[in-house]
N, C-alpha and C. Protein backbone atom coordinates (compact mmCIF):
# COMPACT_ATOMS: atom_id res chain seq x y z
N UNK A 1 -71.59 126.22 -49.12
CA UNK A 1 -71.38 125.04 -48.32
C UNK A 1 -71.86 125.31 -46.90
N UNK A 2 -72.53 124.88 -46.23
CA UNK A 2 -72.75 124.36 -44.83
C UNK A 2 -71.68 124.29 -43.94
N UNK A 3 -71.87 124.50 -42.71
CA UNK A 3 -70.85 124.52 -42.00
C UNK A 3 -70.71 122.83 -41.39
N UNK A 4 -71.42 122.06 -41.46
CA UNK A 4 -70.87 120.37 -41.43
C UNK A 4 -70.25 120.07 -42.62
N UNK A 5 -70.06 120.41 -43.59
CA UNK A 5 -69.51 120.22 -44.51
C UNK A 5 -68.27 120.63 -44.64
N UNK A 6 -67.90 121.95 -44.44
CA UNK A 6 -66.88 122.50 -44.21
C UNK A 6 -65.52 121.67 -43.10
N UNK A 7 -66.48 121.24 -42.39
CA UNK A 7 -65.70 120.98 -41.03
C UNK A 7 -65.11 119.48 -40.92
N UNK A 8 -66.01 118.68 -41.85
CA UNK A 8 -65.43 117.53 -42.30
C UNK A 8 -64.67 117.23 -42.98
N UNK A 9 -64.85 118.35 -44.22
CA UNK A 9 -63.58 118.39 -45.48
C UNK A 9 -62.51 119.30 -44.55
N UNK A 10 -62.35 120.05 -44.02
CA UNK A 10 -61.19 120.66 -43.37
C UNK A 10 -60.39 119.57 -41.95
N UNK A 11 -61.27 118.10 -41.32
CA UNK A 11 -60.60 117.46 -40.99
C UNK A 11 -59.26 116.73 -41.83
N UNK A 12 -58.36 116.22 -41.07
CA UNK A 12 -57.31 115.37 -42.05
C UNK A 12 -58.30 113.55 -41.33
N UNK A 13 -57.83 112.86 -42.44
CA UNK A 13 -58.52 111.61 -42.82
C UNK A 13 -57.12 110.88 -40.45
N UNK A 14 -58.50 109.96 -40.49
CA UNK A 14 -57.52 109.26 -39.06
C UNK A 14 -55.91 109.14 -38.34
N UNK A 15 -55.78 108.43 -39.93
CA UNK A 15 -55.00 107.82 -40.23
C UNK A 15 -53.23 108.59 -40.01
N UNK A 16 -53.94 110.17 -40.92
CA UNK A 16 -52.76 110.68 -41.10
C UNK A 16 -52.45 111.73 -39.81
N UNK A 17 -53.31 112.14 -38.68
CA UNK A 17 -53.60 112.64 -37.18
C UNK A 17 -52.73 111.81 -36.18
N UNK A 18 -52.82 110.45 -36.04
CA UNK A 18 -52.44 109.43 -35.62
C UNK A 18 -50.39 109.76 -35.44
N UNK A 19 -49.56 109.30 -34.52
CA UNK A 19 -48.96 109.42 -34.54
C UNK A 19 -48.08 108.10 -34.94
N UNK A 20 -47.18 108.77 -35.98
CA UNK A 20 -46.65 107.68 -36.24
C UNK A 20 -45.99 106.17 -35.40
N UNK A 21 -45.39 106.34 -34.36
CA UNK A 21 -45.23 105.78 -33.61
C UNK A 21 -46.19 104.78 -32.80
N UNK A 22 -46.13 103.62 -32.90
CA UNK A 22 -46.77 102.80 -31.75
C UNK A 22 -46.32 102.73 -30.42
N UNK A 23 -47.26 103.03 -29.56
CA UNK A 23 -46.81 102.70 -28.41
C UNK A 23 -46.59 101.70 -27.71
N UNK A 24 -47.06 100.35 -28.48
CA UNK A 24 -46.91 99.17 -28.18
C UNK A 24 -45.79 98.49 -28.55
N UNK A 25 -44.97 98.94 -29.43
CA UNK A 25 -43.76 98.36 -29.64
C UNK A 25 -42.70 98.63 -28.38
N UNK A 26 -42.98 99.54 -27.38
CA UNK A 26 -41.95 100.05 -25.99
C UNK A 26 -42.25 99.30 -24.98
N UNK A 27 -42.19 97.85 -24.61
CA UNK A 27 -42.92 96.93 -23.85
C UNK A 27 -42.11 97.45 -22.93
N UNK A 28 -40.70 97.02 -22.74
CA UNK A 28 -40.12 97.04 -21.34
C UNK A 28 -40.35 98.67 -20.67
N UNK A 29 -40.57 99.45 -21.54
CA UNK A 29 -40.61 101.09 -20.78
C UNK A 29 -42.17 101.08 -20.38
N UNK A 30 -43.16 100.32 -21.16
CA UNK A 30 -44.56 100.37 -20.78
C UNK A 30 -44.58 99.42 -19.56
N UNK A 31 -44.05 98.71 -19.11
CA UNK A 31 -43.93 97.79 -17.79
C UNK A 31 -43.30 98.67 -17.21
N UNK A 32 -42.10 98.87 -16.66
CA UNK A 32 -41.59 99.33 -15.82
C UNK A 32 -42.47 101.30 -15.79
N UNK A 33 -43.08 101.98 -16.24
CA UNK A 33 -43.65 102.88 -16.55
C UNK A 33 -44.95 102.61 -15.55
N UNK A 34 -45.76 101.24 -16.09
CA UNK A 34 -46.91 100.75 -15.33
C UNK A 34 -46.59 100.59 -14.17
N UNK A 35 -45.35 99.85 -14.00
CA UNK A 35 -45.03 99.62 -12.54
C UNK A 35 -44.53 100.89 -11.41
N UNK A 36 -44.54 101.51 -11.86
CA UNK A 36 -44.32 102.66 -10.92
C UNK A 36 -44.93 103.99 -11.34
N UNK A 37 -46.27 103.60 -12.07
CA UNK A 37 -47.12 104.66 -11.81
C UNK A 37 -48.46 103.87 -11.87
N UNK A 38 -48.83 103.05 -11.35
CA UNK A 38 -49.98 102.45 -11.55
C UNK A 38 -51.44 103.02 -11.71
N UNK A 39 -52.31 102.83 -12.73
CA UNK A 39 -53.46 103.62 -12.57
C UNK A 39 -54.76 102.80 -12.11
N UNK A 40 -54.91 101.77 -12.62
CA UNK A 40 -55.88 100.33 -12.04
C UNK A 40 -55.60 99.96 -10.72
N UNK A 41 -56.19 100.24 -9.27
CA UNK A 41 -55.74 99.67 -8.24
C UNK A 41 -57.51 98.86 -8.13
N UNK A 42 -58.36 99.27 -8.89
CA UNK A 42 -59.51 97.99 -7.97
C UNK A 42 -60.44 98.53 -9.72
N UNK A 43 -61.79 97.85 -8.92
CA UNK A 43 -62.40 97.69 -10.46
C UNK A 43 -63.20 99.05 -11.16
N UNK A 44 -63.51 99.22 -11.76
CA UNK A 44 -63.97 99.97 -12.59
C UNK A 44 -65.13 100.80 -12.05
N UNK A 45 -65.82 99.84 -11.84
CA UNK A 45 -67.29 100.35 -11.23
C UNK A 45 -68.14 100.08 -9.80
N UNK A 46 -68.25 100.55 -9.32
CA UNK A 46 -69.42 100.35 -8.03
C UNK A 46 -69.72 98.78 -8.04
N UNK A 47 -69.82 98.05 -7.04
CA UNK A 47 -70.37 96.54 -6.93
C UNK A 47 -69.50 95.81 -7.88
N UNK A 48 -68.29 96.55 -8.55
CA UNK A 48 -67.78 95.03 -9.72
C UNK A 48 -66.80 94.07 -8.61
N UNK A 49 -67.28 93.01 -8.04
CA UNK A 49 -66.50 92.21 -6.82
C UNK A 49 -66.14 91.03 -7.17
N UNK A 50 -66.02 90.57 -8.77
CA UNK A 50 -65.57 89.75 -9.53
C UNK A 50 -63.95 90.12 -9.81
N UNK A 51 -63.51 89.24 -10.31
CA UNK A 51 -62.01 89.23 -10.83
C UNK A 51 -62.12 90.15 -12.52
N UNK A 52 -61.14 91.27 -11.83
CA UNK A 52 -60.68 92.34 -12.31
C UNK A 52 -59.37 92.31 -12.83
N UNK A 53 -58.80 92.85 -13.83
CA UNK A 53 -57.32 92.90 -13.97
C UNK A 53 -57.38 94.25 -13.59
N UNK A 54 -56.30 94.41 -12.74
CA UNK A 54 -55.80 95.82 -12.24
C UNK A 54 -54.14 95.80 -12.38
N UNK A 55 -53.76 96.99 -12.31
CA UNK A 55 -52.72 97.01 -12.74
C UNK A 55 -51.66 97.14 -11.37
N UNK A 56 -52.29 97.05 -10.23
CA UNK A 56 -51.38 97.46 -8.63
C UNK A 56 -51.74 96.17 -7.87
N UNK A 57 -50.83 95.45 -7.20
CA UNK A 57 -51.28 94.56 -6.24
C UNK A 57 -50.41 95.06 -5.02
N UNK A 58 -51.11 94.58 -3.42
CA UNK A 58 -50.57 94.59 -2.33
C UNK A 58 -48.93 94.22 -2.42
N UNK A 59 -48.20 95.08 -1.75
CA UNK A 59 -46.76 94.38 -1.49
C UNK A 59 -47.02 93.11 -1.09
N UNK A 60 -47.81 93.20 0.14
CA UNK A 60 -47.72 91.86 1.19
C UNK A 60 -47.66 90.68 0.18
N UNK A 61 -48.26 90.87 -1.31
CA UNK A 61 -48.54 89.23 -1.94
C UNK A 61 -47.10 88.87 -2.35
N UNK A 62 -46.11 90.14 -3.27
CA UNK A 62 -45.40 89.74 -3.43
C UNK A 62 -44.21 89.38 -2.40
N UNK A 63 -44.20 89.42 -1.04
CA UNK A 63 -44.26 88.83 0.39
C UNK A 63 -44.00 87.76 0.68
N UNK A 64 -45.66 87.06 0.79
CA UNK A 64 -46.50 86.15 0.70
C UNK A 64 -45.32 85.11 -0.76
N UNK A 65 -45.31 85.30 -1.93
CA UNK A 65 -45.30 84.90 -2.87
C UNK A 65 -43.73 84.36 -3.12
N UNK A 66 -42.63 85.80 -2.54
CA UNK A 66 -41.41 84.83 -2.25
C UNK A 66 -40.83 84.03 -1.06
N UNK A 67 -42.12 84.30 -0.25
CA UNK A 67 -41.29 83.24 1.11
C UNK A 67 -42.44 81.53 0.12
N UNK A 68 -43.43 81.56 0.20
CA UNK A 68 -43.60 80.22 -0.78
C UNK A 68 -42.79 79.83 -1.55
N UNK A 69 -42.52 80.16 -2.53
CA UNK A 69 -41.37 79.78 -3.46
C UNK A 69 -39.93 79.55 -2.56
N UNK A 70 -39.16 80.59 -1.86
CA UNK A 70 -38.21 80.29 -1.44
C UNK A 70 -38.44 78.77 -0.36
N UNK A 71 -39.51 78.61 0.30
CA UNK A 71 -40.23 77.07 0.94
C UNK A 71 -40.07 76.31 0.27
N UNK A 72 -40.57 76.17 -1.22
CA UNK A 72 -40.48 75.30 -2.18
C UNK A 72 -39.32 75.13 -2.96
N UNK A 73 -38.33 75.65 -3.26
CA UNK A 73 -37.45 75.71 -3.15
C UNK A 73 -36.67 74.65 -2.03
N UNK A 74 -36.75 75.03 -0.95
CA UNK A 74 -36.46 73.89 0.38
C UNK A 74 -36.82 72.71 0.33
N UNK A 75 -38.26 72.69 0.50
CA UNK A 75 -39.21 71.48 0.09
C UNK A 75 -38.48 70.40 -1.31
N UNK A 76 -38.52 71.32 -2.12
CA UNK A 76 -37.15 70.16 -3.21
C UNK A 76 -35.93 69.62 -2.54
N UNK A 77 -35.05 70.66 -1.83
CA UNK A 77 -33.91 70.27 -1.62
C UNK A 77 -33.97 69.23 -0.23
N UNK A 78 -34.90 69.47 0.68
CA UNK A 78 -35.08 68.44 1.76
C UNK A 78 -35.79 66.84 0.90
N UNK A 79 -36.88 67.02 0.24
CA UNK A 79 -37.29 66.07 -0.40
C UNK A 79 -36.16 65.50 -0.88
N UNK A 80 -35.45 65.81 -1.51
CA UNK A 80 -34.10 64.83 -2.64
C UNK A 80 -32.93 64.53 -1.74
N UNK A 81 -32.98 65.24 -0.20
CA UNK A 81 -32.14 64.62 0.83
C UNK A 81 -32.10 63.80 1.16
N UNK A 82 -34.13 63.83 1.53
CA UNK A 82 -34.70 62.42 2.11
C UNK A 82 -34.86 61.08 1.44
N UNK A 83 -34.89 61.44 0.32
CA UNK A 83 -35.16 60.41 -0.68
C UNK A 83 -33.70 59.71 -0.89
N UNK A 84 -32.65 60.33 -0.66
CA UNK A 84 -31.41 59.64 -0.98
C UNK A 84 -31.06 59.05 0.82
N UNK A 85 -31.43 59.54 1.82
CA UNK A 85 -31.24 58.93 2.60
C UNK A 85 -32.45 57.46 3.40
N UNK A 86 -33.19 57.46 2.05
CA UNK A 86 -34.49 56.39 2.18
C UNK A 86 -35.59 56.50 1.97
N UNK A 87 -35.96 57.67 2.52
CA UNK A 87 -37.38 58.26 2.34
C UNK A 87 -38.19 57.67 1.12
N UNK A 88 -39.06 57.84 1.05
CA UNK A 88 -40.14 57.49 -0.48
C UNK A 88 -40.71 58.77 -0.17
N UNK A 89 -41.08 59.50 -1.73
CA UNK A 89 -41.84 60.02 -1.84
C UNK A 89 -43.61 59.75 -1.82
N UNK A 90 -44.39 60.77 -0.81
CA UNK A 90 -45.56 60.32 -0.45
C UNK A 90 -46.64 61.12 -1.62
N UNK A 91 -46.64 62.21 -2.30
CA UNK A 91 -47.31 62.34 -3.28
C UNK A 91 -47.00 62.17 -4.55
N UNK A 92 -47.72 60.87 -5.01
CA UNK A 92 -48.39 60.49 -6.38
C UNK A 92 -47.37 61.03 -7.68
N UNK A 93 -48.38 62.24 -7.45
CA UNK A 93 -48.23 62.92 -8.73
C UNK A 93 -46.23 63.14 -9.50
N UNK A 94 -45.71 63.59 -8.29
CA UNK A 94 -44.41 63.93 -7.97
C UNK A 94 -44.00 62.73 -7.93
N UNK A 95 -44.25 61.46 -7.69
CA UNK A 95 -43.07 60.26 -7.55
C UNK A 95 -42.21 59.98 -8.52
N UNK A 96 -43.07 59.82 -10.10
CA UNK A 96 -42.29 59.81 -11.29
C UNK A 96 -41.82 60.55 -11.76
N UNK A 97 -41.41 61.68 -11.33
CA UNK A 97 -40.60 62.79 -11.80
C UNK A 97 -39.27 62.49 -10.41
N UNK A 98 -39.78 62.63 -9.21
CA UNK A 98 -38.39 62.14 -8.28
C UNK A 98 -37.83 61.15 -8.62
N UNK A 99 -38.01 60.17 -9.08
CA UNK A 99 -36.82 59.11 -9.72
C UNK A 99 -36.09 58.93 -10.82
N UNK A 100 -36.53 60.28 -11.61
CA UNK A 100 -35.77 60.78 -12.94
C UNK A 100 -35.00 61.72 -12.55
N UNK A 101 -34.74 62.79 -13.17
CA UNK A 101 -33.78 64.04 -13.08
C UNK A 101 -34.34 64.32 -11.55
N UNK A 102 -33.41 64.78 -10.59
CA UNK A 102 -33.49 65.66 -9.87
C UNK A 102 -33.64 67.23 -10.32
N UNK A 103 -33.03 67.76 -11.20
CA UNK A 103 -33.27 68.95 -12.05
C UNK A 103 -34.75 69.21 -12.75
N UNK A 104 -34.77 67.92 -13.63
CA UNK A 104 -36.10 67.91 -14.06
C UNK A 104 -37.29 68.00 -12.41
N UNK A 105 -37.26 67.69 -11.97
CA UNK A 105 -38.52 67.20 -10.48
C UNK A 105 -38.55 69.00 -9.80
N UNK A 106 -36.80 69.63 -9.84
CA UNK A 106 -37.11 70.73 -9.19
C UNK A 106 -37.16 71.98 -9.97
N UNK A 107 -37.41 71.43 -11.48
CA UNK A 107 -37.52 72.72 -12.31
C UNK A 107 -39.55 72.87 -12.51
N UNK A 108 -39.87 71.54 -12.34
CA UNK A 108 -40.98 71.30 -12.45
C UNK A 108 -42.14 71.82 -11.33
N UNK A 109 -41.56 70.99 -10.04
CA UNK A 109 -42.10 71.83 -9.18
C UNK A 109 -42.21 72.71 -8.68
N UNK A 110 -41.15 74.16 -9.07
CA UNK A 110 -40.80 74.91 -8.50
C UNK A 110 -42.18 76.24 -10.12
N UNK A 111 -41.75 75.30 -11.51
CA UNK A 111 -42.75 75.70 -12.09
C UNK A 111 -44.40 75.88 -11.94
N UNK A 112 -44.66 74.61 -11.38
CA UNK A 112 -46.28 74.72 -10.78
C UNK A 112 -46.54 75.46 -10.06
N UNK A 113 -45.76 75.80 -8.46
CA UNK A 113 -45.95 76.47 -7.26
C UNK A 113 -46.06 77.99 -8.27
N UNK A 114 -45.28 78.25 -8.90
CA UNK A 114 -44.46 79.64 -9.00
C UNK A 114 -46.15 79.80 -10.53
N UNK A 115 -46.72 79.05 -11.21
CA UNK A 115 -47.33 79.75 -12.02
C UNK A 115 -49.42 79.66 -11.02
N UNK A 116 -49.07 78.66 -10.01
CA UNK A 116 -50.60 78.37 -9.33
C UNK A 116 -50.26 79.96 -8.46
N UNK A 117 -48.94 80.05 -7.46
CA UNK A 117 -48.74 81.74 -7.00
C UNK A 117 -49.47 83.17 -7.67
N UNK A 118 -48.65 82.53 -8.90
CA UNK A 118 -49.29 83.83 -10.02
C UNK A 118 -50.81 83.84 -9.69
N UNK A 119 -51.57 82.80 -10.51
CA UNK A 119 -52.64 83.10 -10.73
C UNK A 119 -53.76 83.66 -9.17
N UNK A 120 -53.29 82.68 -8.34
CA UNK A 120 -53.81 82.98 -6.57
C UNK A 120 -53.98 84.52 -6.55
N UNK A 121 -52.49 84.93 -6.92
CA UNK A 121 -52.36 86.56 -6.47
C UNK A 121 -53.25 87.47 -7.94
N UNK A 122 -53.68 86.98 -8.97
CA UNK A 122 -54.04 87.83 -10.09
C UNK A 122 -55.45 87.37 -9.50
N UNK A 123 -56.09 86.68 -8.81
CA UNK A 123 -57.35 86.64 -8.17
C UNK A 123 -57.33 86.45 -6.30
N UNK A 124 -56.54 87.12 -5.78
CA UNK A 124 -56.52 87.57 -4.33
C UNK A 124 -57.60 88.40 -4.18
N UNK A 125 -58.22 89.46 -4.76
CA UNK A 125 -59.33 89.83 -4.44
C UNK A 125 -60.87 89.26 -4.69
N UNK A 126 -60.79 87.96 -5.27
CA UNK A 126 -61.78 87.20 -5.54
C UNK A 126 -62.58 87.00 -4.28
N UNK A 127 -63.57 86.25 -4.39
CA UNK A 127 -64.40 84.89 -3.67
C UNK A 127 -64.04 84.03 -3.83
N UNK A 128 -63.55 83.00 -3.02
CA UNK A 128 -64.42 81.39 -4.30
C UNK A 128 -65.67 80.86 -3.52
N UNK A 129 -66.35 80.82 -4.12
CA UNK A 129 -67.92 79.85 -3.15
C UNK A 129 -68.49 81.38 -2.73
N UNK A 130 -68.38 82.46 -3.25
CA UNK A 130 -68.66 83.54 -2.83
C UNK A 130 -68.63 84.01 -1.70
N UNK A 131 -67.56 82.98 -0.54
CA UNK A 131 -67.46 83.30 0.48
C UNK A 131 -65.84 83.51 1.46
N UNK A 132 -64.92 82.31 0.43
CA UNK A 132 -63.75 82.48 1.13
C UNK A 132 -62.58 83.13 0.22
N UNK A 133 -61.82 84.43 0.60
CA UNK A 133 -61.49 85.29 -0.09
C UNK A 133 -59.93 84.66 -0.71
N UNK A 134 -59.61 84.98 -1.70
CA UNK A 134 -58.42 84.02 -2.51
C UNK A 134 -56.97 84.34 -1.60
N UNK A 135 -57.59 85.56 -1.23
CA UNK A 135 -56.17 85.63 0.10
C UNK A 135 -56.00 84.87 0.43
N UNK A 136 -56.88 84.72 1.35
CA UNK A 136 -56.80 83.47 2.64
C UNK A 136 -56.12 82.65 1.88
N UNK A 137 -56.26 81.81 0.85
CA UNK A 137 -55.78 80.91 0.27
C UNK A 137 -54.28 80.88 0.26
N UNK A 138 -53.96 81.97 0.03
CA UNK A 138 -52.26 82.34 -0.04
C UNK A 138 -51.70 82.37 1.11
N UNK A 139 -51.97 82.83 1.92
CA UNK A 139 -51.75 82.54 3.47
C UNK A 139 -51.64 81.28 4.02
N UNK A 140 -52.59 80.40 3.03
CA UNK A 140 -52.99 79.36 3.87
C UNK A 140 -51.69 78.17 2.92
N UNK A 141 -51.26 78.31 1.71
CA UNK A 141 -50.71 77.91 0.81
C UNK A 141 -49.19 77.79 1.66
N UNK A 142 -48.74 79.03 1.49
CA UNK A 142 -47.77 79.61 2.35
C UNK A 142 -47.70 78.72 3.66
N UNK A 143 -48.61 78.77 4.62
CA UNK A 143 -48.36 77.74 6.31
C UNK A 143 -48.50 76.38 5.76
N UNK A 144 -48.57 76.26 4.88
CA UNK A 144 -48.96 74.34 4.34
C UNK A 144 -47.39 74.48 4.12
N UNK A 145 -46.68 74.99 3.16
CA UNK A 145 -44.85 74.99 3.20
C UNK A 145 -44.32 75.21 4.20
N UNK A 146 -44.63 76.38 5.34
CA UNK A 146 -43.64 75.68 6.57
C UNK A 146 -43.89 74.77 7.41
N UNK A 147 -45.04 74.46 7.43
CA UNK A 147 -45.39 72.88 8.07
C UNK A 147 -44.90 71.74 7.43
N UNK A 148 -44.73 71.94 6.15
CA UNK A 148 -44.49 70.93 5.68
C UNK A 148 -42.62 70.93 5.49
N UNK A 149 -41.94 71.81 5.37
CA UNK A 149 -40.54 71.90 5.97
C UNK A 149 -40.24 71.50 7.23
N UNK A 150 -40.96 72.05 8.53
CA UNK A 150 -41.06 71.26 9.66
C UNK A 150 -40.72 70.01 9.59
N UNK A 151 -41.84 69.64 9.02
CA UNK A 151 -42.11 68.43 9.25
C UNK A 151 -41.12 67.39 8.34
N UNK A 152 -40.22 68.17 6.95
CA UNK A 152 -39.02 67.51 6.34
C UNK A 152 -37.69 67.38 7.10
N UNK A 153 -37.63 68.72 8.22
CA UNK A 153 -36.64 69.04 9.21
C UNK A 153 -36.65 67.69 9.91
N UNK A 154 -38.07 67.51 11.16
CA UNK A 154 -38.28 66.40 11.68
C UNK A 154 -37.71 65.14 11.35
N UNK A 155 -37.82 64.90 9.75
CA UNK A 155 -37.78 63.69 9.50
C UNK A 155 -36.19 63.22 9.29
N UNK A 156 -35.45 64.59 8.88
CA UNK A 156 -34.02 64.45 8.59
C UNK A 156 -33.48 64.10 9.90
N UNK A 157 -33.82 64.73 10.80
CA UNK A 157 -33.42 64.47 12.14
C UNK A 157 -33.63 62.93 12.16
N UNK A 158 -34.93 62.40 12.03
CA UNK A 158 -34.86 61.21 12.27
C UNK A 158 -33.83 60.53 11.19
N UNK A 159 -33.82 60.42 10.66
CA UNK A 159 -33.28 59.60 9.33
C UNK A 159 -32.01 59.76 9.92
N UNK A 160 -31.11 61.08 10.58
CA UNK A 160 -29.61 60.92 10.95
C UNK A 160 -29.87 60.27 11.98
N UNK A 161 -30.86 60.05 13.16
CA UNK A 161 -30.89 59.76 14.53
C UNK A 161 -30.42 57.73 14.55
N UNK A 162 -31.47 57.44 13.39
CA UNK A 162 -31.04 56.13 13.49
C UNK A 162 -29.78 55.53 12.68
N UNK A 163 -29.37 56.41 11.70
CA UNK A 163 -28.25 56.02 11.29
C UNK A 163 -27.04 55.78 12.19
């Protein structure tokens, strides 16, 4: 016999090498494992400046990510203030959900913000238009909620002023 021959019949077949165990059945130890040893912090290769899944993001997003939500959050509870003390709701989309459940309106909106967050921050290192970076966007997402609390503050004021 040949020594390729030898060396193939003296392997064991894949299957039985393989360890029994999957490692995919240990989700919560493979998350929390990933999460505090991260090995993906950017892309793979030289020039890849497209959207990457990596496995590390900036603190600052998750930051960034609960002062929005905790805004929106507000933004519901000032909205359903105003609305019971007169107000109309001014966007569209949201009107027919504010005159049904209050629960339903702030489980909903608090769902959109909290899954459009996600995706912003799983492409923060993007482009869009190959020029304005998806950060910015989050930043900019973020000052649109305290302006726009401001500006719910403002209005409560008014709404008690003339009462």
């Amino acid at each position: 016999m040949n020594e390729k021959t030898q060396t193939a019949e003296s392997r064991e077949p894949l299957s039985e090498r393989r360890n029994p165990k999957d490692r995919r059945t240990r989700t919560l130890r493979s998350l929390i494992h990933g999460s505090l040893h991260p090995r993906r912090r950017g892309p793979r290769r030289e020039g890849e400046h497209n959207f990457t899944a990596v496995d590390w993001h900036h603190p600052q997003w998750l930051a960034v990510a609960m002062l929005t939500l905790i805004l929106c959050v507000a933004d519901a509870l000032l909205t359903l203030t105003l609305l019971h003390g007169g107000a109309y709701e001014a966007n569209p989309l949201m009107r027919p959900l504010v005159h049904g459940s209050p629960l339903m309106f702030a489980i909903v909106k608090f769902g959109l913000t909290a899954a459009g967050i996600v995706v912003l921050i799983l492409l923060a290192r993007a482009r869009v238009f190959g020029t304005v970076r998806v950060s910015l966007i989050l930043y900019l997402v973020l000052l649109a909620y305290a302006v726009l609390i401001g500006y719910e503050v403002w209005m409560l004021e008014s709404l008690a002023d003339v009462s």
